[in-house]
N, C-alpha and C. Protein backbone atom coordinates (compact mmCIF):
# COMPACT_ATOMS: atom_id res chain seq x y z
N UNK A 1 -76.83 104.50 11.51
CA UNK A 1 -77.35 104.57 12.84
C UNK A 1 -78.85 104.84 12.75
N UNK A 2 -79.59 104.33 13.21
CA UNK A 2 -81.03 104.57 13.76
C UNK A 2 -81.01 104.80 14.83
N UNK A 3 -82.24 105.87 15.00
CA UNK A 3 -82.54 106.17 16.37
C UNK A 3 -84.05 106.38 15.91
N UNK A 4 -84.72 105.23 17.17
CA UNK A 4 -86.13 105.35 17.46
C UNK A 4 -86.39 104.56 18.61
N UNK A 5 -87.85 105.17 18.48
CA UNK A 5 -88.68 104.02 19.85
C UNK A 5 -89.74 103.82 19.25
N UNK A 6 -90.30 102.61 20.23
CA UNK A 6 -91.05 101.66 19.65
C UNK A 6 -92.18 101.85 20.58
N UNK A 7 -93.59 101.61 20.35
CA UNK A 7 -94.74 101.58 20.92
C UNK A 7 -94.54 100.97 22.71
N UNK A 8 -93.88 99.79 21.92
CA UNK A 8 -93.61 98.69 23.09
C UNK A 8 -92.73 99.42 24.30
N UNK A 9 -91.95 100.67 23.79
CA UNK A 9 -91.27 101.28 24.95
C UNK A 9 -91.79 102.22 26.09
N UNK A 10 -93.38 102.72 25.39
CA UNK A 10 -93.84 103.39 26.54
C UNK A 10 -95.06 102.28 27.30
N UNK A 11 -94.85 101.14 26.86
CA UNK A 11 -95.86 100.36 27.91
C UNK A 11 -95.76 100.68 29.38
N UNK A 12 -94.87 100.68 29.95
CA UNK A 12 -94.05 101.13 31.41
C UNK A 12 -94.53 102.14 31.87
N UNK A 13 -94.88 103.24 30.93
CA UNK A 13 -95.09 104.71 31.29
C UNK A 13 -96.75 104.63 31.64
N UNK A 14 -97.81 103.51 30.87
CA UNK A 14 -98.68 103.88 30.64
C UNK A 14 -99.67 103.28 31.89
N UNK A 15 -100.74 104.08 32.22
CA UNK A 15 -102.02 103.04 33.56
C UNK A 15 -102.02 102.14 32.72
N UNK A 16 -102.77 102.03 31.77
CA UNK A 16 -103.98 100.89 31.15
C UNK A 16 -102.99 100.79 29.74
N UNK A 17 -103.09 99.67 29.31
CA UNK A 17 -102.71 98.98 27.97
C UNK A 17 -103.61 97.92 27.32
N UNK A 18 -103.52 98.10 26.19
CA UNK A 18 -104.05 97.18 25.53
C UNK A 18 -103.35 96.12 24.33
N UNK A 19 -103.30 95.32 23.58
CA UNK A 19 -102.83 95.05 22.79
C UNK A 19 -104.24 94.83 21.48
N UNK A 20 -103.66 95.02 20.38
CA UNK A 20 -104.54 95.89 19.56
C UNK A 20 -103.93 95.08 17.78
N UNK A 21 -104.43 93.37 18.00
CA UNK A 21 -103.96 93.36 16.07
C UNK A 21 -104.79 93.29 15.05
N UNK A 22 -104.08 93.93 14.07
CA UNK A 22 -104.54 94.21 12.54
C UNK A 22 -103.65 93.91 11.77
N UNK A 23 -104.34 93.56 10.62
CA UNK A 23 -103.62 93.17 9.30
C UNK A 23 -102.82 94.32 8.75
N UNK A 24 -101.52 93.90 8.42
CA UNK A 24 -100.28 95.04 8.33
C UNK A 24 -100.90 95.69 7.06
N UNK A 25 -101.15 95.31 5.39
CA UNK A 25 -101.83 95.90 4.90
C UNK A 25 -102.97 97.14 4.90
N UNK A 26 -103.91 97.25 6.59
CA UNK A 26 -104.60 97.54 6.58
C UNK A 26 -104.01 98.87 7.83
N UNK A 27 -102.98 98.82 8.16
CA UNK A 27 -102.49 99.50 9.26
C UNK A 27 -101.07 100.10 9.55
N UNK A 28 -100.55 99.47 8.76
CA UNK A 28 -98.89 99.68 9.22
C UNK A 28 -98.10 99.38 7.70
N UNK A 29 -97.47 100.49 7.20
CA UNK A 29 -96.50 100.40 6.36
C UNK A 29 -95.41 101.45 6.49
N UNK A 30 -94.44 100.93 7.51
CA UNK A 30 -93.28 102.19 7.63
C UNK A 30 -92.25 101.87 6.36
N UNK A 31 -91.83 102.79 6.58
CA UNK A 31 -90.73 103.36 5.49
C UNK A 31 -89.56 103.64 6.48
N UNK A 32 -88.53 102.52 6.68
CA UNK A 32 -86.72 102.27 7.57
C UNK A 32 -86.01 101.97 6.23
N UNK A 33 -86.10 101.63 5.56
CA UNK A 33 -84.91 100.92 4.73
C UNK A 33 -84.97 101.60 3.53
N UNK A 34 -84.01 101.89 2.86
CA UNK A 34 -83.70 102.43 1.60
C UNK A 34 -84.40 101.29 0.11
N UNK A 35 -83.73 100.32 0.20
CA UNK A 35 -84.71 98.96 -0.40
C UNK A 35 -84.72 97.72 0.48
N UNK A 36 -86.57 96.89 -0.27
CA UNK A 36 -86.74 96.10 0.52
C UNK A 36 -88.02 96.29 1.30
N UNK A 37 -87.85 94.79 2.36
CA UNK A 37 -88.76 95.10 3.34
C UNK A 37 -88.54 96.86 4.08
N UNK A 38 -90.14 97.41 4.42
CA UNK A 38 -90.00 98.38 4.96
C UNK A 38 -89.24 99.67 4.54
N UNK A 39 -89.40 99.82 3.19
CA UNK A 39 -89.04 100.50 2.15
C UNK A 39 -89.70 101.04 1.25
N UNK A 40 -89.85 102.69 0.84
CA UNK A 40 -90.64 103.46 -0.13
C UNK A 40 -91.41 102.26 -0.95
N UNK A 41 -90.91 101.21 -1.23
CA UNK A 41 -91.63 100.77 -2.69
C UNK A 41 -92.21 99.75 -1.90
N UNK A 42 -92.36 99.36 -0.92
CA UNK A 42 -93.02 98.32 0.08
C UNK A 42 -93.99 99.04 0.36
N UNK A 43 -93.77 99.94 0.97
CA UNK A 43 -95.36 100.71 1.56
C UNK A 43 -95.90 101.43 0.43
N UNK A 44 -95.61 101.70 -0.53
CA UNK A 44 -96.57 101.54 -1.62
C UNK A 44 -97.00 100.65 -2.38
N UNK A 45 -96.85 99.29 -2.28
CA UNK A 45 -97.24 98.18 -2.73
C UNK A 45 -97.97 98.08 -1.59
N UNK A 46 -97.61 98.50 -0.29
CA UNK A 46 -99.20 97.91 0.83
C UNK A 46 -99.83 98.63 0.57
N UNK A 47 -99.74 100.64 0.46
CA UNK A 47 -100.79 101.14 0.23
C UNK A 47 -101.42 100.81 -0.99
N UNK A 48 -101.08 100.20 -2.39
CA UNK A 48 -101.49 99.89 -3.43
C UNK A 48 -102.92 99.21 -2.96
N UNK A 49 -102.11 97.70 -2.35
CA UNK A 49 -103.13 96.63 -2.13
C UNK A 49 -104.48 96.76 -1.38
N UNK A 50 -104.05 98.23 -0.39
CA UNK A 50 -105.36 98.29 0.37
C UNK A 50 -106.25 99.45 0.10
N UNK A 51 -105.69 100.08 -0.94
CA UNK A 51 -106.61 100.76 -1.54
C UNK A 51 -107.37 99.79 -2.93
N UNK A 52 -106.64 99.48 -2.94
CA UNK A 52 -107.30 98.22 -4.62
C UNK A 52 -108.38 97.69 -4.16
N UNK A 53 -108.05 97.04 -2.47
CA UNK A 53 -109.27 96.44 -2.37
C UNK A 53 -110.35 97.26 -1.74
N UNK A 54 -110.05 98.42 -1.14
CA UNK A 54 -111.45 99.17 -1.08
C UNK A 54 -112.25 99.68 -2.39
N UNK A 55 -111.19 99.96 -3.53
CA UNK A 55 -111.99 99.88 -4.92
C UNK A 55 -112.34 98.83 -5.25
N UNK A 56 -111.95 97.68 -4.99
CA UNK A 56 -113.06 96.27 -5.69
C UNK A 56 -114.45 96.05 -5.02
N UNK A 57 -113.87 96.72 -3.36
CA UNK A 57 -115.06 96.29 -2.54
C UNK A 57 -116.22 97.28 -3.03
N UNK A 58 -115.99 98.32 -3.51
CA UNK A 58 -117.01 99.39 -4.17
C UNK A 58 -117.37 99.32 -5.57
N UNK A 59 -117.27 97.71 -6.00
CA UNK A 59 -117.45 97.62 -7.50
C UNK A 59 -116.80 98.08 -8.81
N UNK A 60 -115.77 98.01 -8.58
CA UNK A 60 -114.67 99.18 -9.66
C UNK A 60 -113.75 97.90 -9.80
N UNK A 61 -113.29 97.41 -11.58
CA UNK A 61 -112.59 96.78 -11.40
C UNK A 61 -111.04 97.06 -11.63
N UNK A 62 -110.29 96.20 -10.68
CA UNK A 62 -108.97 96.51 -10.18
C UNK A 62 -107.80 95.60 -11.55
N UNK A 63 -106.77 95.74 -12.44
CA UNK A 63 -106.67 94.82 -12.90
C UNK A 63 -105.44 94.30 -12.01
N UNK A 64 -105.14 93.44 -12.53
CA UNK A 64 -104.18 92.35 -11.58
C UNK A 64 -103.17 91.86 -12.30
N UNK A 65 -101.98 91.33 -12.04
CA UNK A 65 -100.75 90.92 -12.68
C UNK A 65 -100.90 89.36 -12.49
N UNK A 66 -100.21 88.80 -13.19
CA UNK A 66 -99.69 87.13 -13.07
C UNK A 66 -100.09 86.76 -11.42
N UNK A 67 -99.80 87.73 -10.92
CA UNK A 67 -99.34 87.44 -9.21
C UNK A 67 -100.81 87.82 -8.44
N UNK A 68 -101.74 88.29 -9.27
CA UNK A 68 -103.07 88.27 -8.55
C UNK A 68 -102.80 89.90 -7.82
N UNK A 69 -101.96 90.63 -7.85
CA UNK A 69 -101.70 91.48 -7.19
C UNK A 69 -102.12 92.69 -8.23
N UNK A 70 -102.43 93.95 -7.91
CA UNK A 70 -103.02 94.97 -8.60
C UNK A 70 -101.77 95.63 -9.52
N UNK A 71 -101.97 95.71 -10.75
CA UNK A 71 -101.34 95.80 -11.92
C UNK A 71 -101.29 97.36 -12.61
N UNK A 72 -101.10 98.34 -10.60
CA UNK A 72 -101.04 99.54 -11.02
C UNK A 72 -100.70 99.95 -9.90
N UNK A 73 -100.75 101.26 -9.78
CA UNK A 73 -100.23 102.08 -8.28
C UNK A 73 -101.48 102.84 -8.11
N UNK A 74 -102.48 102.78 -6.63
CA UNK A 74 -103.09 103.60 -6.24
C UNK A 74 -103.05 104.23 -4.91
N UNK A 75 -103.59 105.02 -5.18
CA UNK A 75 -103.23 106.52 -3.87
C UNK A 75 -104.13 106.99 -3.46
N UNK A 76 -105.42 107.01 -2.77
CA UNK A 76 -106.05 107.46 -2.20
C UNK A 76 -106.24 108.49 -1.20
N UNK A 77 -106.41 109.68 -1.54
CA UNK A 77 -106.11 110.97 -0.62
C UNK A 77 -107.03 111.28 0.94
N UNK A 78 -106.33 110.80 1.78
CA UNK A 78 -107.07 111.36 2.88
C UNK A 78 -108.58 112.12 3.11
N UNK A 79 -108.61 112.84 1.84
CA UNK A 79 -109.33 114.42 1.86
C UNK A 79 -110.70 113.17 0.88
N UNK A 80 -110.32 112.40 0.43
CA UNK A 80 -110.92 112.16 -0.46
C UNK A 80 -112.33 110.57 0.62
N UNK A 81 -111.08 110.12 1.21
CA UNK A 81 -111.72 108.66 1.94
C UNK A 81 -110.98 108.00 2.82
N UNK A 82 -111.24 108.05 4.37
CA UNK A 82 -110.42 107.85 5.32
C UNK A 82 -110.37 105.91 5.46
N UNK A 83 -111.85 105.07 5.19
CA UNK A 83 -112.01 104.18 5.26
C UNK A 83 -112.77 103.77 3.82
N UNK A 84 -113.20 102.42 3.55
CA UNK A 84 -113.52 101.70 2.52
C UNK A 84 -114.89 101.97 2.63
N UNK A 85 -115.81 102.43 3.55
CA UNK A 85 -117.37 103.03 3.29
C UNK A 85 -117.20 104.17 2.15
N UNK A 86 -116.36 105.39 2.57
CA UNK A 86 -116.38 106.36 2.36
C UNK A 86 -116.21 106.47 0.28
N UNK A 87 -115.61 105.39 0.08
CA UNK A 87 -115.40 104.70 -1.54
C UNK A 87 -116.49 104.70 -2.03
N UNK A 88 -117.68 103.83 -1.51
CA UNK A 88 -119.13 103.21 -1.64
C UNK A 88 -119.59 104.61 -2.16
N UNK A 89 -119.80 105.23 -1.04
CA UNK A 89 -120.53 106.55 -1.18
C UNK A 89 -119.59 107.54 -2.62
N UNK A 90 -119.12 107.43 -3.76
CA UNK A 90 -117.99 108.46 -4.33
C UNK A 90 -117.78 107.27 -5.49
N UNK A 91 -117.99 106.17 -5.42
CA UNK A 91 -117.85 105.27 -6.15
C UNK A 91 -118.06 105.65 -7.85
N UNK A 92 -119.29 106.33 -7.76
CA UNK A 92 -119.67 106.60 -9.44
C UNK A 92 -118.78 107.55 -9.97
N UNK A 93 -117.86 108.50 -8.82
CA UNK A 93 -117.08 109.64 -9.75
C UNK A 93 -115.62 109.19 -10.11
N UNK A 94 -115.75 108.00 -9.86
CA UNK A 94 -113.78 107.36 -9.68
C UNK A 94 -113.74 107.08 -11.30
N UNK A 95 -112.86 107.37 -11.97
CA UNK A 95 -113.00 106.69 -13.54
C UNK A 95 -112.39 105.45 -13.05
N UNK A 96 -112.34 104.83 -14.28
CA UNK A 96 -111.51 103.24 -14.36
C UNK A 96 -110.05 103.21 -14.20
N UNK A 97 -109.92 102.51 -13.27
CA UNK A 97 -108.56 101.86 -13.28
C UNK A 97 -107.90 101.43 -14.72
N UNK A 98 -107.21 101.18 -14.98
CA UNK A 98 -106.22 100.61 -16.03
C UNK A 98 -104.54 100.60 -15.87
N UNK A 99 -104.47 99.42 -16.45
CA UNK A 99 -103.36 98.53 -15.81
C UNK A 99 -102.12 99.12 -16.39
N UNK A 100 -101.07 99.43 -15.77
CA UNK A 100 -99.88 100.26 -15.45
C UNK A 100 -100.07 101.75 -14.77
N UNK A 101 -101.37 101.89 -14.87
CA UNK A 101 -101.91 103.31 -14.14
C UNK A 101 -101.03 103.46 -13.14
N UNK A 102 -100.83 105.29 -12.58
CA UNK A 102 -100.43 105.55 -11.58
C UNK A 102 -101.63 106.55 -11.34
């Protein structure tokens, strides 16, 4: 059984609405399913990808698998960088990536 609500359910409730899209990578990775889509190892493969690319975008290289996809697990702490500027600026203290890294 699930039980939730959805954004879309307080439209009704609200004055003003907007609709508001972004790239799921960059915004949205829930965790519903045990495996699979929308599953622990899904939203860490999105958080992987969108932290990889705020480290490439800050000159740090990322390595990559067969699949072009980042050839490690990264985690980026809140405390540390809320957006991909905040990388730029912190960039020189990050050591190197390397591939199977967690």
């Amino acid at each position: 059984m699930k039980l939730e609500t959805f954004v879309f359910d307080a439209l009704p409730l609200a004055r003003k609405s907007i609709v508001y899209e972004t790239d799921r990578v960059d915004e949205f990775a829930p965790i519903k399913n045990a495996e699979g889509v929308d599953s622990p190892a899904s939203s860490e493969a999105i958080m992987t990808q969108r932290h990889a690319r705020w480290l490439a975008a800050a000159g740090l290289a990322i390595p990559k698998n067969e699949k072009g996809e980042p050839d490690c697990v990264i985690e980026i702490a809140p405390s540390f960088a809320l957006y991909p500027e905040d990388i730029r600026e912190k960039a020189w203290g990050i050591p190197p990536v390397t591939a199977g890294s967690t």
